[in-house]
N, C-alpha and C. Protein backbone atom coordinates (compact mmCIF):
# COMPACT_ATOMS: atom_id res chain seq x y z
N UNK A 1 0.85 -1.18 0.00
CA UNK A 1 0.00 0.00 0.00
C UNK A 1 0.89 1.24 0.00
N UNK A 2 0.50 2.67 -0.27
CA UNK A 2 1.09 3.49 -0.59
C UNK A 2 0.25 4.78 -0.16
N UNK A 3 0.33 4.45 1.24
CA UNK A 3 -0.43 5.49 2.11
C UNK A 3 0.80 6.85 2.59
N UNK A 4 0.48 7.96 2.26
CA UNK A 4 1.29 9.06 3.01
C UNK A 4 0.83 9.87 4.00
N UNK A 5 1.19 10.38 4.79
CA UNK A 5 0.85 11.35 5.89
C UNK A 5 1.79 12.86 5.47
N UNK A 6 0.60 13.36 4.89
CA UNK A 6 1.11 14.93 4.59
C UNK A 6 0.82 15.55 6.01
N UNK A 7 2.08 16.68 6.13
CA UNK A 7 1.91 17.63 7.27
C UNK A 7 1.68 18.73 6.47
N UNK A 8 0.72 19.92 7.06
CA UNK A 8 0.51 21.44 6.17
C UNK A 8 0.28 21.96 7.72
N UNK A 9 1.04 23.07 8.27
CA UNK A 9 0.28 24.28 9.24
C UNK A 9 -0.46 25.31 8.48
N UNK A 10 -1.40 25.87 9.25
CA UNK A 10 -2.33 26.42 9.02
C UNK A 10 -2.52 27.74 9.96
N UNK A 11 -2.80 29.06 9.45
CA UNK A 11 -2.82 30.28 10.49
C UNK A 11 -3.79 29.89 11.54
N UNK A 12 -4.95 29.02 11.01
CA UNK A 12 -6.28 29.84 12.00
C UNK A 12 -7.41 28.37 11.84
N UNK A 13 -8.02 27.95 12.91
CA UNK A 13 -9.03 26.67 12.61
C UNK A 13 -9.69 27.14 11.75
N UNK A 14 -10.17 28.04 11.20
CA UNK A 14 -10.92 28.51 10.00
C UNK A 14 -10.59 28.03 8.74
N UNK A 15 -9.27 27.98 8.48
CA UNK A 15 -8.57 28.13 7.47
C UNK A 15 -8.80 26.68 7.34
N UNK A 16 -8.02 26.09 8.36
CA UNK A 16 -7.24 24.70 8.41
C UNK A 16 -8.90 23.73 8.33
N UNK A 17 -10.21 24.02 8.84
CA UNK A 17 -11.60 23.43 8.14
C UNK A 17 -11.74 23.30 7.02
N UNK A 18 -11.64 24.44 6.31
CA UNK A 18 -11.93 24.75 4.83
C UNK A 18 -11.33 23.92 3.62
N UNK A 19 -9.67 23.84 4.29
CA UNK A 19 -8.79 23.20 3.35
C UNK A 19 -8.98 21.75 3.60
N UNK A 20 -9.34 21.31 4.78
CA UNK A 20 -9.52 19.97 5.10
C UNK A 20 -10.67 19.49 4.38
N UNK A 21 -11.71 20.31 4.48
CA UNK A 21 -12.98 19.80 3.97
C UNK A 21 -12.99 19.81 2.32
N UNK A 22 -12.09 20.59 1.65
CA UNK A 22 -12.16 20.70 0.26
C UNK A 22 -11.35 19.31 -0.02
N UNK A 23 -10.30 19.05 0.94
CA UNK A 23 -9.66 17.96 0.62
C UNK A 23 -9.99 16.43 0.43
N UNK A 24 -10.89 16.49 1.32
CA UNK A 24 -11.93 15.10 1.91
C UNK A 24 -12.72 15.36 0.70
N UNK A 25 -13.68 16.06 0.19
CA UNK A 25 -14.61 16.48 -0.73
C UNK A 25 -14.05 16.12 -2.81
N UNK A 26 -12.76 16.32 -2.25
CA UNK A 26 -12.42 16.56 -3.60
C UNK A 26 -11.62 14.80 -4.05
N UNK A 27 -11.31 14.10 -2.68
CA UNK A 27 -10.84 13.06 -2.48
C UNK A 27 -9.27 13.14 -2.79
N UNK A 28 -9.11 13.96 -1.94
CA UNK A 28 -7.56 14.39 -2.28
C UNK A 28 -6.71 13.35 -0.96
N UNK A 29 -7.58 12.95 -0.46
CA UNK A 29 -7.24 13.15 1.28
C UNK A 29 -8.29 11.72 1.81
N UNK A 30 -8.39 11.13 2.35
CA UNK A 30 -9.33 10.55 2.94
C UNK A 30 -9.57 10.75 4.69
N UNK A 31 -8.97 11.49 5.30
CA UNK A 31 -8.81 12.31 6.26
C UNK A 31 -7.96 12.46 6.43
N UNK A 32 -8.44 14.33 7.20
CA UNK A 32 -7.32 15.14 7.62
C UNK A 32 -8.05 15.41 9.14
N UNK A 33 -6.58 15.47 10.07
CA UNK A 33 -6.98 15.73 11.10
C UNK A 33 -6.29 16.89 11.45
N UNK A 34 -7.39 17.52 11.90
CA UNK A 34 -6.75 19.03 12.82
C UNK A 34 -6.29 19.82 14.26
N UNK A 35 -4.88 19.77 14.46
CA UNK A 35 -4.27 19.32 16.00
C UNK A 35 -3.98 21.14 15.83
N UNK A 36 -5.00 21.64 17.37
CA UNK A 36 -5.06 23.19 17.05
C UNK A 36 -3.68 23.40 18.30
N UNK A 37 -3.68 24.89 18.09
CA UNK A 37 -2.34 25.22 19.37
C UNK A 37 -1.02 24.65 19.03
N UNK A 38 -0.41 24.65 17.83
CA UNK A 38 0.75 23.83 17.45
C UNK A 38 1.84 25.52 17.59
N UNK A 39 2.94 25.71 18.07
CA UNK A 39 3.80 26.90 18.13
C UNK A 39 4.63 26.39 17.07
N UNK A 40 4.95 27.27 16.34
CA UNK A 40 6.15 26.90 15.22
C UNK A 40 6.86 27.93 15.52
N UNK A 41 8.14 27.58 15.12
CA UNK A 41 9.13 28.52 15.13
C UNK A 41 10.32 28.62 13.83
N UNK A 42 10.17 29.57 13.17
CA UNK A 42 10.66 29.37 12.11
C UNK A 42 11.56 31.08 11.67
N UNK A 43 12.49 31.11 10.48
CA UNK A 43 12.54 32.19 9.87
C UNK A 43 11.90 32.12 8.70
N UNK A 44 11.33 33.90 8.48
CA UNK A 44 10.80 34.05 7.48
C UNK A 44 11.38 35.61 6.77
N UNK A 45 11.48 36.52 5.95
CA UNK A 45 12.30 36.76 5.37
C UNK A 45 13.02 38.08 6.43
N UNK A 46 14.23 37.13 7.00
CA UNK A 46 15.48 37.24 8.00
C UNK A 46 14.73 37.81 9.18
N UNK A 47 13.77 37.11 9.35
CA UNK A 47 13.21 37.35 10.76
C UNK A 47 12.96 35.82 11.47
N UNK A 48 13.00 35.84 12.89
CA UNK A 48 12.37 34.69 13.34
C UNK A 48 11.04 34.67 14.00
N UNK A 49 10.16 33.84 13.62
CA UNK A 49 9.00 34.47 14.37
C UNK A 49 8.37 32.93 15.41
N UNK A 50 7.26 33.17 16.04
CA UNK A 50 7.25 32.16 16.79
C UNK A 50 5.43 32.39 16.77
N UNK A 51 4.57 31.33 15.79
CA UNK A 51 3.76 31.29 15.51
C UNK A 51 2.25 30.37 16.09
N UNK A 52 1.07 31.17 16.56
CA UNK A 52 0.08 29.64 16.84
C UNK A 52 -0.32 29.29 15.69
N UNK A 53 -0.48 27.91 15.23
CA UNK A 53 -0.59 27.65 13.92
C UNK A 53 -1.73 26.27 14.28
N UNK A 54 -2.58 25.83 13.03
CA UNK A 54 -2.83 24.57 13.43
C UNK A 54 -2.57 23.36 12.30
N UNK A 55 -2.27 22.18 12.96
CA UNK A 55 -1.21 21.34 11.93
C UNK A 55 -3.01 20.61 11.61
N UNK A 56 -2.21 20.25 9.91
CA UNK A 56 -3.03 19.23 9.54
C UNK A 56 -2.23 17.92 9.07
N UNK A 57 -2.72 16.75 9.57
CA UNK A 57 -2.22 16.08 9.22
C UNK A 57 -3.12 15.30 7.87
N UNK A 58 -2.58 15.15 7.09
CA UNK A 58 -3.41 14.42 5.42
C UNK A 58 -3.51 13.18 5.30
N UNK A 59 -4.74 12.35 5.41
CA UNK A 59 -3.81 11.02 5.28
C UNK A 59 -4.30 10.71 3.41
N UNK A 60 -3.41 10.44 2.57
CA UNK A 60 -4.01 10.36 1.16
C UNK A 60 -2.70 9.14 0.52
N UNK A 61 -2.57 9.38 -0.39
CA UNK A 61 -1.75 7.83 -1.23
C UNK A 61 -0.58 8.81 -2.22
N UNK A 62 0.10 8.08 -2.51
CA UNK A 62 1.38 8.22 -3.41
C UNK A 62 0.93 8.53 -4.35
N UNK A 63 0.00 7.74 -5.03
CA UNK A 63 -0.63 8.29 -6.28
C UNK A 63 -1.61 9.33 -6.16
N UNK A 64 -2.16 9.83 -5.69
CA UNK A 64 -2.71 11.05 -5.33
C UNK A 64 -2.11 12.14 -4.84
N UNK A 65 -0.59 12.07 -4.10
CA UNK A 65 -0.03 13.17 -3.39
C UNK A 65 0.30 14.68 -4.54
N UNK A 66 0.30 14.00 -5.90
CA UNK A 66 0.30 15.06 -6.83
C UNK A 66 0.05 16.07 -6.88
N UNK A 67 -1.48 15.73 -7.04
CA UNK A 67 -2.73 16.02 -7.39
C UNK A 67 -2.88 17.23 -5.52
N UNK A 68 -2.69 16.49 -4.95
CA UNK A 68 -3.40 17.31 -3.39
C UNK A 68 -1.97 18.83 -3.59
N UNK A 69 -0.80 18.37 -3.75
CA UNK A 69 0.34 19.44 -3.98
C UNK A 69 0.19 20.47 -4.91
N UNK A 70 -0.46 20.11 -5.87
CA UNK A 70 -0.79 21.36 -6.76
C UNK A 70 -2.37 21.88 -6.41
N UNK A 71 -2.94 21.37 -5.87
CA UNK A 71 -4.08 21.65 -5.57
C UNK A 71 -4.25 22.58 -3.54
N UNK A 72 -2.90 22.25 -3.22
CA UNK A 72 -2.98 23.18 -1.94
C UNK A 72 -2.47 25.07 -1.86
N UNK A 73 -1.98 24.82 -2.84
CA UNK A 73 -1.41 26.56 -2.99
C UNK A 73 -2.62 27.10 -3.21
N UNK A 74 -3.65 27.26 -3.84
CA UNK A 74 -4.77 27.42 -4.61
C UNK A 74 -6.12 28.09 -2.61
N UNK A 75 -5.94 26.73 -2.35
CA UNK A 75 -7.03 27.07 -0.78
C UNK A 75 -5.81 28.13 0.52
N UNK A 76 -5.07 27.85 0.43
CA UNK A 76 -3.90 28.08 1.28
C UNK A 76 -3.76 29.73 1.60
N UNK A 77 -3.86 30.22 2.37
CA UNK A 77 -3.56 31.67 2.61
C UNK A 77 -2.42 32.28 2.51
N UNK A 78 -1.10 31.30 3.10
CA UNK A 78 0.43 31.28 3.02
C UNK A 78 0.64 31.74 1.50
N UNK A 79 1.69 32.30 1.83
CA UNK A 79 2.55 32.47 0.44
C UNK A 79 3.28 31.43 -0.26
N UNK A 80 3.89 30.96 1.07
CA UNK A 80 4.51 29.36 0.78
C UNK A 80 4.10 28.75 2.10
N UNK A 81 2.88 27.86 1.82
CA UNK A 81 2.72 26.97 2.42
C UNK A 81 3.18 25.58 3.04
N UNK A 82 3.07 25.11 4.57
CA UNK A 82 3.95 23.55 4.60
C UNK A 82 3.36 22.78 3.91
N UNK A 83 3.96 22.00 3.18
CA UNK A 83 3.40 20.76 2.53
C UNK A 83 4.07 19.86 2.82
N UNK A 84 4.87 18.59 3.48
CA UNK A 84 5.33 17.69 3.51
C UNK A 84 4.64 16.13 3.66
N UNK A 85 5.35 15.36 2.71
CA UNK A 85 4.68 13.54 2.95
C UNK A 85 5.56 12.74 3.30
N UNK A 86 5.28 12.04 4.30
CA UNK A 86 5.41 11.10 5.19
C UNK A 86 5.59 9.48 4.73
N UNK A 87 5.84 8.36 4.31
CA UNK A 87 5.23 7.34 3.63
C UNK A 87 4.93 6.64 5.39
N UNK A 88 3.55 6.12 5.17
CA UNK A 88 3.55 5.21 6.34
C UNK A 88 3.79 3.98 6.19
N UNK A 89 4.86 3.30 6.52
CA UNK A 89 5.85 2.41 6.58
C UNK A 89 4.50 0.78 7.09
N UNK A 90 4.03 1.20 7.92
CA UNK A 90 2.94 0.26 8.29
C UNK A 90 1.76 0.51 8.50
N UNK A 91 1.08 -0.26 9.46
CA UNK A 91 -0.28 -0.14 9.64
C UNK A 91 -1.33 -0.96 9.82
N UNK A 92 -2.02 -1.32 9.77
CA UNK A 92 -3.86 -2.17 9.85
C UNK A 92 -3.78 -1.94 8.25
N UNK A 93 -4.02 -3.24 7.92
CA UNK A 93 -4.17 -3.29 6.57
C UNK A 93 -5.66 -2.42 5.93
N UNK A 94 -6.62 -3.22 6.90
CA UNK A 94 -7.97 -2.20 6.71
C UNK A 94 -7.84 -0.89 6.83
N UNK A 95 -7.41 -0.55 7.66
CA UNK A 95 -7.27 1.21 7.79
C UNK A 95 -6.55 1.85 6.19
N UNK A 96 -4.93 0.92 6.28
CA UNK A 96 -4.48 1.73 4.50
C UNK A 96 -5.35 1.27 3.75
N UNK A 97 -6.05 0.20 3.77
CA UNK A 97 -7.27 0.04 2.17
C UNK A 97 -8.16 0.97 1.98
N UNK A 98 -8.65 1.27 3.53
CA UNK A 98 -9.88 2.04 3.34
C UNK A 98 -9.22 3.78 2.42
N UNK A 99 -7.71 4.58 3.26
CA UNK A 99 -7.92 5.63 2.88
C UNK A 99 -7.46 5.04 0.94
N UNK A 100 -6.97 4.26 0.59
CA UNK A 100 -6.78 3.79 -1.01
C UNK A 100 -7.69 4.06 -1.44
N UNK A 101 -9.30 3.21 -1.20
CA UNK A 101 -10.30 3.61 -1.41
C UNK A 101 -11.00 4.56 -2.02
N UNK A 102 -11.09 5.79 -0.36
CA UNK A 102 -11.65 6.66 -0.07
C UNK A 102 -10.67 7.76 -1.32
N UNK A 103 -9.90 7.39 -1.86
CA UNK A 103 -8.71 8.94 -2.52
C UNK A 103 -8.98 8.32 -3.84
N UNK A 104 -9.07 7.51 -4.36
CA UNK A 104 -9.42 7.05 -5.83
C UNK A 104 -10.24 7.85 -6.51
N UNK A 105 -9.44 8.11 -8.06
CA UNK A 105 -10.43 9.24 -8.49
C UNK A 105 -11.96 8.67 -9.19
N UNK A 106 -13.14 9.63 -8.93
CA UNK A 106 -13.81 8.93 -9.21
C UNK A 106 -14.51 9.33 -10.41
């Protein structure tokens, strides 16, 4: 199976709903979960800033991660948004079938 776990932060639970729900909707994603109160700390241009953000985690497939990457700049408020994938190495076989499933284009 060829399940990934994308990470994206997000300014605001507002934001981080919207993009989740377009994601699930569009079957980019077969869930995303939203972990609010995440602090990041990062530089941004030659500043450091120290941010509340809320993480989403993506769960979607290899063959779909494309498709969700060009399709997140688009909902995204960021200028440059996080996008990173994960491969999940294991798992409940049912659980990776189902999000295979659930992300298949239809």
């Amino acid at each position: 199976m060829s399940v990934v776990i994308a990470h994206c932060t997000c300014p605001d639970e507002e934001s981080a709903a919207r993009i989740a729900r377009a994601l699930v909707d569009e079957r980019l994603a077969a869930c995303v979960q939203a972990i609010p109160s995440v602090t990041s700390t990062y530089r941004w241009n030659d500043a450091v800033h120290a941010e509340r953000e809320v993480l989403l985690l993506i769960k979607t497939t290899r063959a779909r991660f494309a498709a969700l990457k060009s399709r997140l700049p688009a909902l995204h408020p960021y200028e440059s948004p996080e996008l990173i994938a994960v491969d999940a190495v294991d798992g409940l076989d049912r659980y990776l079938g189902w999000v295979e499933t659930e992300t298949e284009s239809q």
